[in-house]
Structure formats: structure tokens, C-alpha cells
C-alpha atoms as a PDB file:
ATOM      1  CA  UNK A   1     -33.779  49.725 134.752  1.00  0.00           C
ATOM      2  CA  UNK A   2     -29.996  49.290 136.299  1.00  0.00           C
ATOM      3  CA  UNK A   3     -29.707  48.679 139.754  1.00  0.00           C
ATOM      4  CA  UNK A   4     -26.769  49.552 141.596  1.00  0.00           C
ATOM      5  CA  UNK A   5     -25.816  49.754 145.534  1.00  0.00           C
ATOM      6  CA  UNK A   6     -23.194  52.508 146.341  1.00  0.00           C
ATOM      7  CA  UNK A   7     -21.479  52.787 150.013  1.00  0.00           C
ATOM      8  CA  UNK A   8     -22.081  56.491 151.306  1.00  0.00           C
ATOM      9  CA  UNK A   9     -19.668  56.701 153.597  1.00  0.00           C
ATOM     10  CA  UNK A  10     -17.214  55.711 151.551  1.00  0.00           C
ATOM     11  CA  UNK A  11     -18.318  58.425 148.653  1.00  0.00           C
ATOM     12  CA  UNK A  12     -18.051  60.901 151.447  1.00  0.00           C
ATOM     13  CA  UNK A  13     -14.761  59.758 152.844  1.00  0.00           C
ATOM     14  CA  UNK A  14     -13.293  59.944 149.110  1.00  0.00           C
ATOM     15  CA  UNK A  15     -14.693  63.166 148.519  1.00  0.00           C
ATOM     16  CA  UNK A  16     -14.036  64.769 151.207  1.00  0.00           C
ATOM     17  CA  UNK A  17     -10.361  63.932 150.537  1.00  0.00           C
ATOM     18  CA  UNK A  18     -10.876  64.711 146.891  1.00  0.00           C
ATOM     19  CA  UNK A  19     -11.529  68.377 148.162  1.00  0.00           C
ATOM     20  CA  UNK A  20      -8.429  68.506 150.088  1.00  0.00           C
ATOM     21  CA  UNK A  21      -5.806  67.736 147.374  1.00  0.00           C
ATOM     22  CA  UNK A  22      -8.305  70.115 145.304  1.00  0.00           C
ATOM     23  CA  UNK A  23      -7.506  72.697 147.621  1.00  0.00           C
ATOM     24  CA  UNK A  24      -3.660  71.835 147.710  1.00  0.00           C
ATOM     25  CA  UNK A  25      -3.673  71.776 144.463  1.00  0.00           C
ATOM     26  CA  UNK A  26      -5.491  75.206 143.948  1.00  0.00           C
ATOM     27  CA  UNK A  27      -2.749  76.549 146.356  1.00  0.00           C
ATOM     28  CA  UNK A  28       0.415  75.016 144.553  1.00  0.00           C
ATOM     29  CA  UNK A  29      -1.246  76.358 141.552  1.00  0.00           C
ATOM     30  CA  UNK A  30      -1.415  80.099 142.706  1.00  0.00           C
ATOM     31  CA  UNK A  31       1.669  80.081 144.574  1.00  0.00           C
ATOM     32  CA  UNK A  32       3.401  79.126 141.050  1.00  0.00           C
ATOM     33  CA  UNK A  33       1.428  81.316 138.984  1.00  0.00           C
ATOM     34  CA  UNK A  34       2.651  84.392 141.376  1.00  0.00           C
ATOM     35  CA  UNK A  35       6.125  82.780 141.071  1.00  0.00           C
ATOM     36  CA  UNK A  36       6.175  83.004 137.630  1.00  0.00           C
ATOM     37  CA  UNK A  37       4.741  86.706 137.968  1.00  0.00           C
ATOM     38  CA  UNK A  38       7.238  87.553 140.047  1.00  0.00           C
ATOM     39  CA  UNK A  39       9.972  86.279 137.585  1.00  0.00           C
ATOM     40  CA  UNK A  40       8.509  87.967 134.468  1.00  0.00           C
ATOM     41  CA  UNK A  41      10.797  90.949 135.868  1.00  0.00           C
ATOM     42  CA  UNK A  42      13.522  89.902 136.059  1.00  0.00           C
ATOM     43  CA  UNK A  43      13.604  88.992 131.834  1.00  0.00           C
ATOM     44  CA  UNK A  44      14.667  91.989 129.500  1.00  0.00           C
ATOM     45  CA  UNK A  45      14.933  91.771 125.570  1.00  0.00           C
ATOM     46  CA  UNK A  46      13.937  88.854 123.425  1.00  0.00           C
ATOM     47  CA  UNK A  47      13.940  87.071 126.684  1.00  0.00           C
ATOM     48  CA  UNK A  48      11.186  88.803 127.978  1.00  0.00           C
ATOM     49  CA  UNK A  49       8.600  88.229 124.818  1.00  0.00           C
ATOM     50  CA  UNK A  50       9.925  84.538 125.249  1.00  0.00           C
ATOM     51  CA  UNK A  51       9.113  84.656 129.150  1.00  0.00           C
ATOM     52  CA  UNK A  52       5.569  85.758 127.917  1.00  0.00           C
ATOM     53  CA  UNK A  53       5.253  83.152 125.738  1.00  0.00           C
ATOM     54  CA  UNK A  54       5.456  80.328 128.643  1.00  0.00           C
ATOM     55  CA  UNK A  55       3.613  82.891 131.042  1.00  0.00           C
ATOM     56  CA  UNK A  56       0.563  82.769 127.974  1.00  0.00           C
ATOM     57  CA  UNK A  57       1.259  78.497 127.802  1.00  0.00           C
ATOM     58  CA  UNK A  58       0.943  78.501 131.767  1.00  0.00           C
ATOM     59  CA  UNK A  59      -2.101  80.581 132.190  1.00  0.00           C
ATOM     60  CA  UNK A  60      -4.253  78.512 129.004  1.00  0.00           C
ATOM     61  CA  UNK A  61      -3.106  75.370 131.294  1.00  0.00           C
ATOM     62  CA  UNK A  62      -4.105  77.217 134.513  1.00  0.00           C
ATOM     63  CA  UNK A  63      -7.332  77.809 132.885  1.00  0.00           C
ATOM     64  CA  UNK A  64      -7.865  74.200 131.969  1.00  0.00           C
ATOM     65  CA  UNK A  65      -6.704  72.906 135.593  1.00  0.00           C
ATOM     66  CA  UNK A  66      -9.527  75.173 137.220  1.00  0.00           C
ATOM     67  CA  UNK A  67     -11.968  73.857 134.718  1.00  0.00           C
ATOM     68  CA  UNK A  68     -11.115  70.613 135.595  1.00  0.00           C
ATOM     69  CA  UNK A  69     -11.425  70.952 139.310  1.00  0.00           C
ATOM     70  CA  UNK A  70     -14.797  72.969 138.599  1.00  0.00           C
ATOM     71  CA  UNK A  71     -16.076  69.956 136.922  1.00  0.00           C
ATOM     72  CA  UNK A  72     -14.677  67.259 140.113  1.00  0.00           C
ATOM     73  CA  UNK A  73     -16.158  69.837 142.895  1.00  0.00           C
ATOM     74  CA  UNK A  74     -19.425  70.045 140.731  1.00  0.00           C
ATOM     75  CA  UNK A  75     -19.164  65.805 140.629  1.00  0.00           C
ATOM     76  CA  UNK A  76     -18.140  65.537 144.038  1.00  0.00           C
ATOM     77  CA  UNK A  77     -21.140  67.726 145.312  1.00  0.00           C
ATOM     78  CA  UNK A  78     -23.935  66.042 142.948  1.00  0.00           C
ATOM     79  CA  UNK A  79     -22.015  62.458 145.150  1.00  0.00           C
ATOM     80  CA  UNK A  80     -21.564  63.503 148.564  1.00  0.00           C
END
């Protein structure tokens, strides 16, 4: 069986600071998401249905982002 020494504090350190760009990211993410919402308005005609278009693009890689950081706070807690 593998053997293996890890430093604790520095796991902790890291993920502690792994949770705060997490949570700037998470922030940045809403604040353009709402942004974007806010624009959608503003777009009339074929514009608009192409607006939605990127709004639909944005939201699948919204989706994926919060997946992602899911799966790091999930790592991070099974760590720390």
C-alpha cells in the first residue's frame, strides 16, 4: 500500500483561499449573469432572438462553472 505524508496546514491554508476566489468568483458570475439580464431589454427584432442565443450559450456555461465549483468545494471539504 502507498504511503504518502501531506502538510495540513498547508491543505487548509490553500483551501481556505480556494473558497475565497470560489466565492469571488460566484459573485462576478451573478453580477454578470444579471448584467446580461438587464441588457436582454434593451434588444428588439432579430437582435433580440440573437441576444437569446448568447443569453442560452452563457447560462449552459454558467451551469458548467457551478458544477465545477460544486465539485472543488466537495474536494476541498473531503481535504480540509
Amino acid at each position: 500500500m502507498a504511503q504518502f505524508n501531506v502538510d495540513s496546514e498547508v491543505i487548509a491554508a490553500k483551501s481556505a483561499q480556494a473558497r475565497s476566489y470560489v466565492a469571488s468568483i460566484t459573485a462576478d458570475v451573478n453580477g454578470m449573469t444579471a448584467s446580461l439580464h438587464d441588457l436582454q431589454s434593451s434588444w428588439t427584432g432579430s437582435a433580440s432572438a440573437n441576444f437569446q442565443g448568447v443569453l442560452d450559450q452563457w447560462h449552459a456555461t454558467q451551469r458548467q462553472v457551478e458544477a465545477s465549483i460544486t465539485q472543488i468545494n466537495e474536494a476541498l471539504t473531503r481535504a480540509g
